[in-house]
PDB file of N, CA and C in Angstrom:
ATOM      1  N   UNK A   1       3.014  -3.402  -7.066  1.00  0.00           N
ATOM      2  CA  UNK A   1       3.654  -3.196  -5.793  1.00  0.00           C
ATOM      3  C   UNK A   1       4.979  -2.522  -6.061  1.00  0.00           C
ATOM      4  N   UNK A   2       5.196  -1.293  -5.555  1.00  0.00           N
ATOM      5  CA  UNK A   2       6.127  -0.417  -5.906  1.00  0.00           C
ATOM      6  C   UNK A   2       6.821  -0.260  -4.424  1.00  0.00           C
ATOM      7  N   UNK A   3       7.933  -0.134  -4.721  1.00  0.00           N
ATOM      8  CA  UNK A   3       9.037   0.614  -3.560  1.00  0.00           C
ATOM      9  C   UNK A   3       8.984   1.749  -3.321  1.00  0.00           C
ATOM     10  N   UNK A   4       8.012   2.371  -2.552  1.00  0.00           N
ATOM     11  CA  UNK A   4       7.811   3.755  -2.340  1.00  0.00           C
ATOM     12  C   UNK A   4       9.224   4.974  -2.043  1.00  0.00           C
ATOM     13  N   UNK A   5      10.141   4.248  -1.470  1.00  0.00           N
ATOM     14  CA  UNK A   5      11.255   5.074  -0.811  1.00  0.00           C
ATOM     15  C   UNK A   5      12.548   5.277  -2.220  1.00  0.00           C
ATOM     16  N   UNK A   6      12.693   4.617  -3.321  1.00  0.00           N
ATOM     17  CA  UNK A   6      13.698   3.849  -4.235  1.00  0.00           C
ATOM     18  C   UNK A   6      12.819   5.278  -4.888  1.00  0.00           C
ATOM     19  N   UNK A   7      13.806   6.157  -5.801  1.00  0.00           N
ATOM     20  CA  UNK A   7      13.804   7.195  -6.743  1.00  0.00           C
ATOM     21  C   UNK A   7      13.071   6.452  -8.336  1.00  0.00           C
ATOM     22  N   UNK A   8      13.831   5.609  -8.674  1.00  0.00           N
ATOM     23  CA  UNK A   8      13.372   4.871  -9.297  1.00  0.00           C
ATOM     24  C   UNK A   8      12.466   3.436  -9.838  1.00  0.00           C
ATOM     25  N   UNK A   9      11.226   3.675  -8.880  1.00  0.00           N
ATOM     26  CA  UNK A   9      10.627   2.777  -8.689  1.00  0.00           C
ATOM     27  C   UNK A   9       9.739   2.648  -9.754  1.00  0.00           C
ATOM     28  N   UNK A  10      10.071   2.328 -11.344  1.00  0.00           N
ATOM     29  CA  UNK A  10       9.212   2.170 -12.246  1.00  0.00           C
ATOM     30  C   UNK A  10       8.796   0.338 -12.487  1.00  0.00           C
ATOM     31  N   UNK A  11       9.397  -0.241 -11.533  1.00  0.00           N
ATOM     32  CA  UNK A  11       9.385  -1.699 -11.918  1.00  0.00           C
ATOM     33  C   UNK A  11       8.553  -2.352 -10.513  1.00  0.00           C
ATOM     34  N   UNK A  12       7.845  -2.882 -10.376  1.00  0.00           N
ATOM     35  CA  UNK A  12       6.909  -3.326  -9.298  1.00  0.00           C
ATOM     36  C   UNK A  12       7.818  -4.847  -9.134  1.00  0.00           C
ATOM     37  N   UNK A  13       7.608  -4.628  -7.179  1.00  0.00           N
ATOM     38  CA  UNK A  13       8.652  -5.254  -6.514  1.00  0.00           C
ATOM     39  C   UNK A  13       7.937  -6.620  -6.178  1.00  0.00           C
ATOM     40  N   UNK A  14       7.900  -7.490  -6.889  1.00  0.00           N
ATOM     41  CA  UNK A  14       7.119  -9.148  -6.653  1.00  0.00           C
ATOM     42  C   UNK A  14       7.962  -9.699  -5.513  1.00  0.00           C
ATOM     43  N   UNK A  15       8.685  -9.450  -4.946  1.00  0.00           N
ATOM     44  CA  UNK A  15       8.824 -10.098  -4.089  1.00  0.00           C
ATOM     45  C   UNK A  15       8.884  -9.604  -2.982  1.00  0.00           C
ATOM     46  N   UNK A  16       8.597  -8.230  -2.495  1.00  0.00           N
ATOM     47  CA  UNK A  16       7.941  -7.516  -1.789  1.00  0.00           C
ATOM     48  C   UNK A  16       6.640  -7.987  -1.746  1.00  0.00           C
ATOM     49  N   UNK A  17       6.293  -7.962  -2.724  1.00  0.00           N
ATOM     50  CA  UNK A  17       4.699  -8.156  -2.709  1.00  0.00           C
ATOM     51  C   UNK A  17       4.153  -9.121  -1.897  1.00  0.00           C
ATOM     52  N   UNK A  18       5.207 -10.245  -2.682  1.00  0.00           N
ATOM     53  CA  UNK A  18       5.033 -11.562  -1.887  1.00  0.00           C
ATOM     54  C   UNK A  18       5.016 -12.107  -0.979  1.00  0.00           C
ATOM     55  N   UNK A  19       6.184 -11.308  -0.148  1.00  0.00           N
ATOM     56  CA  UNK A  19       6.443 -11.488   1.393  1.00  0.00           C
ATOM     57  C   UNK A  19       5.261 -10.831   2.176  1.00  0.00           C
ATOM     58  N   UNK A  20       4.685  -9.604   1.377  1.00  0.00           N
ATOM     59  CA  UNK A  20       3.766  -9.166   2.443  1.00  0.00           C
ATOM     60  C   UNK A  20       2.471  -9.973   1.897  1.00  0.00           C
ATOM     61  N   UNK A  21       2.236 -10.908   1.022  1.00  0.00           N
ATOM     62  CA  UNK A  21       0.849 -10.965   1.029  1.00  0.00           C
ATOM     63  C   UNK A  21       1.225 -12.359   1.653  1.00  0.00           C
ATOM     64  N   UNK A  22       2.404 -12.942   2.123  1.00  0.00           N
ATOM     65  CA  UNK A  22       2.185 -14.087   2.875  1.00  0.00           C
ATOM     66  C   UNK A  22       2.134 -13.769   4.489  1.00  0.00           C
ATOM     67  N   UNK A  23       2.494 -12.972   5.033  1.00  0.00           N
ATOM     68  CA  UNK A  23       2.301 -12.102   5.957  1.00  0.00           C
ATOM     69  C   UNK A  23       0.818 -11.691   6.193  1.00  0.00           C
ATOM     70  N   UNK A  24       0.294 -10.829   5.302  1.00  0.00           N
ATOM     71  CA  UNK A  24      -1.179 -11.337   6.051  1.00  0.00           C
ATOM     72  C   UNK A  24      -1.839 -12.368   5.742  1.00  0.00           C
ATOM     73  N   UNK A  25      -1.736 -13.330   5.051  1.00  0.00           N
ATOM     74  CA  UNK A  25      -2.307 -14.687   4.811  1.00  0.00           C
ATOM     75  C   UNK A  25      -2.340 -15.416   6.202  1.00  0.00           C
ATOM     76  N   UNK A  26      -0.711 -15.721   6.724  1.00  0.00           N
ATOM     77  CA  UNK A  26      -0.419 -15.487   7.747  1.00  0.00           C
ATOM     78  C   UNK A  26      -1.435 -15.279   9.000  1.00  0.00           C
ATOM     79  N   UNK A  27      -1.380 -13.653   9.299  1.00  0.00           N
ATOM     80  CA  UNK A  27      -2.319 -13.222  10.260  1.00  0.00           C
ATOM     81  C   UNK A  27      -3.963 -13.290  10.145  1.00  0.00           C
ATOM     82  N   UNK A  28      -4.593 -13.433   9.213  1.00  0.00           N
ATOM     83  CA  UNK A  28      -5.871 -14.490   8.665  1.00  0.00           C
ATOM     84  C   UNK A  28      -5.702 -15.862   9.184  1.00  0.00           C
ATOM     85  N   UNK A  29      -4.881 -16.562   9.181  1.00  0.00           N
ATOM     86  CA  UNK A  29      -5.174 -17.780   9.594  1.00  0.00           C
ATOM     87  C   UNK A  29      -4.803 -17.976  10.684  1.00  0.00           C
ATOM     88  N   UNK A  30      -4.218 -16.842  11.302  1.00  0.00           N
ATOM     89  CA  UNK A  30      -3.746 -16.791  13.412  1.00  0.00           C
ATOM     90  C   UNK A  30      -5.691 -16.278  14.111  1.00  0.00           C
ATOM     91  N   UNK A  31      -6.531 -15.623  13.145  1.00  0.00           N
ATOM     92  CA  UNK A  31      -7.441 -14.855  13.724  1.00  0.00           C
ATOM     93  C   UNK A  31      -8.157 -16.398  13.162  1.00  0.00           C
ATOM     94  N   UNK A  32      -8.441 -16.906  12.364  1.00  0.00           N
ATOM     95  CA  UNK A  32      -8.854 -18.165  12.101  1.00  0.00           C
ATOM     96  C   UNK A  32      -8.894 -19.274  13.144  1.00  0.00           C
ATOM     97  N   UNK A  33      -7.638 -19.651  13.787  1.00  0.00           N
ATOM     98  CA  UNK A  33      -7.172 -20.805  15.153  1.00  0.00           C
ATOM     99  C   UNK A  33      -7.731 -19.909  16.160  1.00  0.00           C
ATOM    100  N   UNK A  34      -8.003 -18.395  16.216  1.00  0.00           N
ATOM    101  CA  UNK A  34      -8.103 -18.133  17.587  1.00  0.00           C
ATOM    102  C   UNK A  34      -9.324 -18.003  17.314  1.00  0.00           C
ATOM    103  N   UNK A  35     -10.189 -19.007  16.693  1.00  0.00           N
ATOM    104  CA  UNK A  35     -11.593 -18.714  16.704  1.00  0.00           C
ATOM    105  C   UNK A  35     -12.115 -17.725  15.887  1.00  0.00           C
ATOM    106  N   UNK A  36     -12.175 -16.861  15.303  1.00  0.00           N
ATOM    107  CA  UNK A  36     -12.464 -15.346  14.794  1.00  0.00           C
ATOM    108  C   UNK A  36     -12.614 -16.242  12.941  1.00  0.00           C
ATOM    109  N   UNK A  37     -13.869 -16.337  13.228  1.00  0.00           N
ATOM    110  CA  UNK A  37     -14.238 -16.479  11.397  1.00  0.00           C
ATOM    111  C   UNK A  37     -14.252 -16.213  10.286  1.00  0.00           C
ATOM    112  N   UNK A  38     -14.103 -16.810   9.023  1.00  0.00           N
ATOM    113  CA  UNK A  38     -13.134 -15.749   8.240  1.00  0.00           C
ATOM    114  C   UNK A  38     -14.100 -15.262   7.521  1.00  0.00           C
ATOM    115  N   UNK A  39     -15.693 -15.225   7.985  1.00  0.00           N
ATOM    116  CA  UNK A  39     -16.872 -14.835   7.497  1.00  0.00           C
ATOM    117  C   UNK A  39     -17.282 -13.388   8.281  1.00  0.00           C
ATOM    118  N   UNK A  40     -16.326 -13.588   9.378  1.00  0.00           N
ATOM    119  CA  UNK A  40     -16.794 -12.057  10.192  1.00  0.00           C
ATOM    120  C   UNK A  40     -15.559 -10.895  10.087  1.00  0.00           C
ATOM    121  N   UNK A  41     -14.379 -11.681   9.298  1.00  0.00           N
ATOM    122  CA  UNK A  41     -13.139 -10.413   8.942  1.00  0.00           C
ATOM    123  C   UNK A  41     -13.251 -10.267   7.677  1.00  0.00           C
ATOM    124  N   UNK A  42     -13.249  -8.514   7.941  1.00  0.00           N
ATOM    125  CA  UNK A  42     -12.740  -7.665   7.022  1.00  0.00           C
ATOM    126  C   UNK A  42     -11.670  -7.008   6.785  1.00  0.00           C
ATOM    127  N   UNK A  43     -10.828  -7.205   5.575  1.00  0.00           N
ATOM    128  CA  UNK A  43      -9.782  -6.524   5.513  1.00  0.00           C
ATOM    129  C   UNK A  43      -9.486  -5.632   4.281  1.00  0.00           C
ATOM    130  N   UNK A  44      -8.652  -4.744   4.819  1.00  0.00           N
ATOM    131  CA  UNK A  44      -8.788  -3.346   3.770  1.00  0.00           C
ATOM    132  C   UNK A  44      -7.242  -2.510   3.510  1.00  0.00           C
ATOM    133  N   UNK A  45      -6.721  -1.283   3.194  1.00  0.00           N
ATOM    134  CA  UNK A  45      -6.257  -0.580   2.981  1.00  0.00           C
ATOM    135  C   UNK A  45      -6.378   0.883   2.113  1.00  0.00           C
ATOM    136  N   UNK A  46      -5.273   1.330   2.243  1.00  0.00           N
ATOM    137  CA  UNK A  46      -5.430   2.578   1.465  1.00  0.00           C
ATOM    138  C   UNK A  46      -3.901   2.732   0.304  1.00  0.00           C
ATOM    139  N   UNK A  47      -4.064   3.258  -0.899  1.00  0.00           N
ATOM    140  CA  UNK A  47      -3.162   2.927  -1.634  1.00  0.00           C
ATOM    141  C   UNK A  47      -2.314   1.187  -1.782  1.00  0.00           C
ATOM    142  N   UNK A  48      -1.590   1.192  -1.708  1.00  0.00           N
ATOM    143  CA  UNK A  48      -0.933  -0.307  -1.861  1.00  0.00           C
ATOM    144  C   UNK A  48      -1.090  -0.726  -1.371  1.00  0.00           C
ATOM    145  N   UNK A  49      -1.702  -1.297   0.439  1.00  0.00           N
ATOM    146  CA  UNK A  49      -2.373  -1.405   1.101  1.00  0.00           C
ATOM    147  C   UNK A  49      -3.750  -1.965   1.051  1.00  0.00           C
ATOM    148  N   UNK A  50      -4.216  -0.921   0.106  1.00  0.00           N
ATOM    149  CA  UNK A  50      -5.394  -1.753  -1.035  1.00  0.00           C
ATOM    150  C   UNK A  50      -5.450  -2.894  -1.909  1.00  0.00           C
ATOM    151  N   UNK A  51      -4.305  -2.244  -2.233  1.00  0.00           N
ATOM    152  CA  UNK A  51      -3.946  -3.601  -3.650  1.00  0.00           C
ATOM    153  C   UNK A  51      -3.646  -4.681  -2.750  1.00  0.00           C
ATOM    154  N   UNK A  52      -2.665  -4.674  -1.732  1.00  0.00           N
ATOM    155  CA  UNK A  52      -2.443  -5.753  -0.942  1.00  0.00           C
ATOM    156  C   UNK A  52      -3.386  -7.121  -0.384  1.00  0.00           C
ATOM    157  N   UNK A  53      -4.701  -6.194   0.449  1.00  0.00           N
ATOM    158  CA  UNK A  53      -5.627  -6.296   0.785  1.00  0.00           C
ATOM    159  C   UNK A  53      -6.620  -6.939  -0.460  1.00  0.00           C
ATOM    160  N   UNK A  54      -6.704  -6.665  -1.730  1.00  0.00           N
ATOM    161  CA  UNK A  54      -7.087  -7.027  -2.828  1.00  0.00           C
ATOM    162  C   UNK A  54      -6.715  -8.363  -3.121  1.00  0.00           C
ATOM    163  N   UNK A  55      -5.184  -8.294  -3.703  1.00  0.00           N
ATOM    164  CA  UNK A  55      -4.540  -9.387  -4.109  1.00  0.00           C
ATOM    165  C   UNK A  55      -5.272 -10.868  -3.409  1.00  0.00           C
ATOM    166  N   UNK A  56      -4.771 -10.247  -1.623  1.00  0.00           N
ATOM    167  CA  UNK A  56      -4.961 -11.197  -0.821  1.00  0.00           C
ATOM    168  C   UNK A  56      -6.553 -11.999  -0.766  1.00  0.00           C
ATOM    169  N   UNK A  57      -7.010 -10.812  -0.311  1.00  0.00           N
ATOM    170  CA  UNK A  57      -8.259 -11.428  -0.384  1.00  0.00           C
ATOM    171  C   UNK A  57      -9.039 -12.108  -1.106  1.00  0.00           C
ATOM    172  N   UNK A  58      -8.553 -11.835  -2.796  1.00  0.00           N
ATOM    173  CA  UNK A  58      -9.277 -12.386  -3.840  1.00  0.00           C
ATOM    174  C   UNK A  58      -8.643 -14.162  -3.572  1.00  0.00           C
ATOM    175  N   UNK A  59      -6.962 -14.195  -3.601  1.00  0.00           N
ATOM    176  CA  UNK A  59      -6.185 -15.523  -2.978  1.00  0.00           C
ATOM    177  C   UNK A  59      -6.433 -16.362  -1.963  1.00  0.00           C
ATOM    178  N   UNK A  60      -7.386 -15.900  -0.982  1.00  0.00           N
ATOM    179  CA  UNK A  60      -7.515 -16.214   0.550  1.00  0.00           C
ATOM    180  C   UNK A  60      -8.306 -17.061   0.558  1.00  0.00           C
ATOM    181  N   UNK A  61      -7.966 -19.128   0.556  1.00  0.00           N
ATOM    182  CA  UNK A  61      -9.112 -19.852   0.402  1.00  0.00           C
ATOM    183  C   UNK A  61     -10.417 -19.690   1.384  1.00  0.00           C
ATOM    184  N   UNK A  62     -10.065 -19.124   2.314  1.00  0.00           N
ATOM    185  CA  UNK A  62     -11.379 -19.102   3.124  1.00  0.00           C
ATOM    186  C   UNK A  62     -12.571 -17.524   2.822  1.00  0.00           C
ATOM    187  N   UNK A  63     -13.934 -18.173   2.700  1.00  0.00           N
ATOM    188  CA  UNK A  63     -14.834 -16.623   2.835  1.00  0.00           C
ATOM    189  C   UNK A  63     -14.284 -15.384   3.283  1.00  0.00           C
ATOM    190  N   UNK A  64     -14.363 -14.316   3.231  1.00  0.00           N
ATOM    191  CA  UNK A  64     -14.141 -13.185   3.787  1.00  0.00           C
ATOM    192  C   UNK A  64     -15.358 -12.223   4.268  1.00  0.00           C
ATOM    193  N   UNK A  65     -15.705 -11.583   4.779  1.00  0.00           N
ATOM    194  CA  UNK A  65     -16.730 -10.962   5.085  1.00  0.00           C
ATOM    195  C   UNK A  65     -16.542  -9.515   3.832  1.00  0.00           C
ATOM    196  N   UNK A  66     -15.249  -9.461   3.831  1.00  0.00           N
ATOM    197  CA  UNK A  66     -15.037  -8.018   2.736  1.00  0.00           C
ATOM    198  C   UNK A  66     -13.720  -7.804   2.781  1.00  0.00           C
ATOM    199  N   UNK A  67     -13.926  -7.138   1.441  1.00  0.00           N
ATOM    200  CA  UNK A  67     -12.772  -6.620   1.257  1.00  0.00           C
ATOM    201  C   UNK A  67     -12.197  -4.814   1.131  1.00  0.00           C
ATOM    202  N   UNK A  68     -11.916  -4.040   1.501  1.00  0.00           N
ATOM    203  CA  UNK A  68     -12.188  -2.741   1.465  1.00  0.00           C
ATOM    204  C   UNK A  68     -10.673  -1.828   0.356  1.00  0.00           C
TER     205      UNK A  68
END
């Protein structure tokens, strides 16, 4: 997880990372209470987004339908 905007972004930002993968953990378990199964969401990205989506999903105690 890199700081896209920072010139020197050779060091990956863990606590960036962190905040956003609790953030969608987060919104997984709001679609979870509102009924929405965690067997019928899929979640995905593109570039870091991916990895995000990765991280998370592999972390995410509940099933996922996919991961993209």
């Amino acid at each position: 997880w890199y700081d896209m905007a920072a010139a020197d972004s050779q060091e990956p930002d863990a606590e960036s990372l962190s905040e956003s993968h609790a953030q969608l953990t987060r919104l997984l378990d709001a679609e979870r209470e509102s009924h929405m199964p965690s067997q019928k969401t899929v979640i995905g990205g593109f570039s870091q987004g991916g990895a995000l989506a990765l991280h998370t999903g592999l972390q995410y105690p509940h099933q996922l339908a996919g991961i993209i």
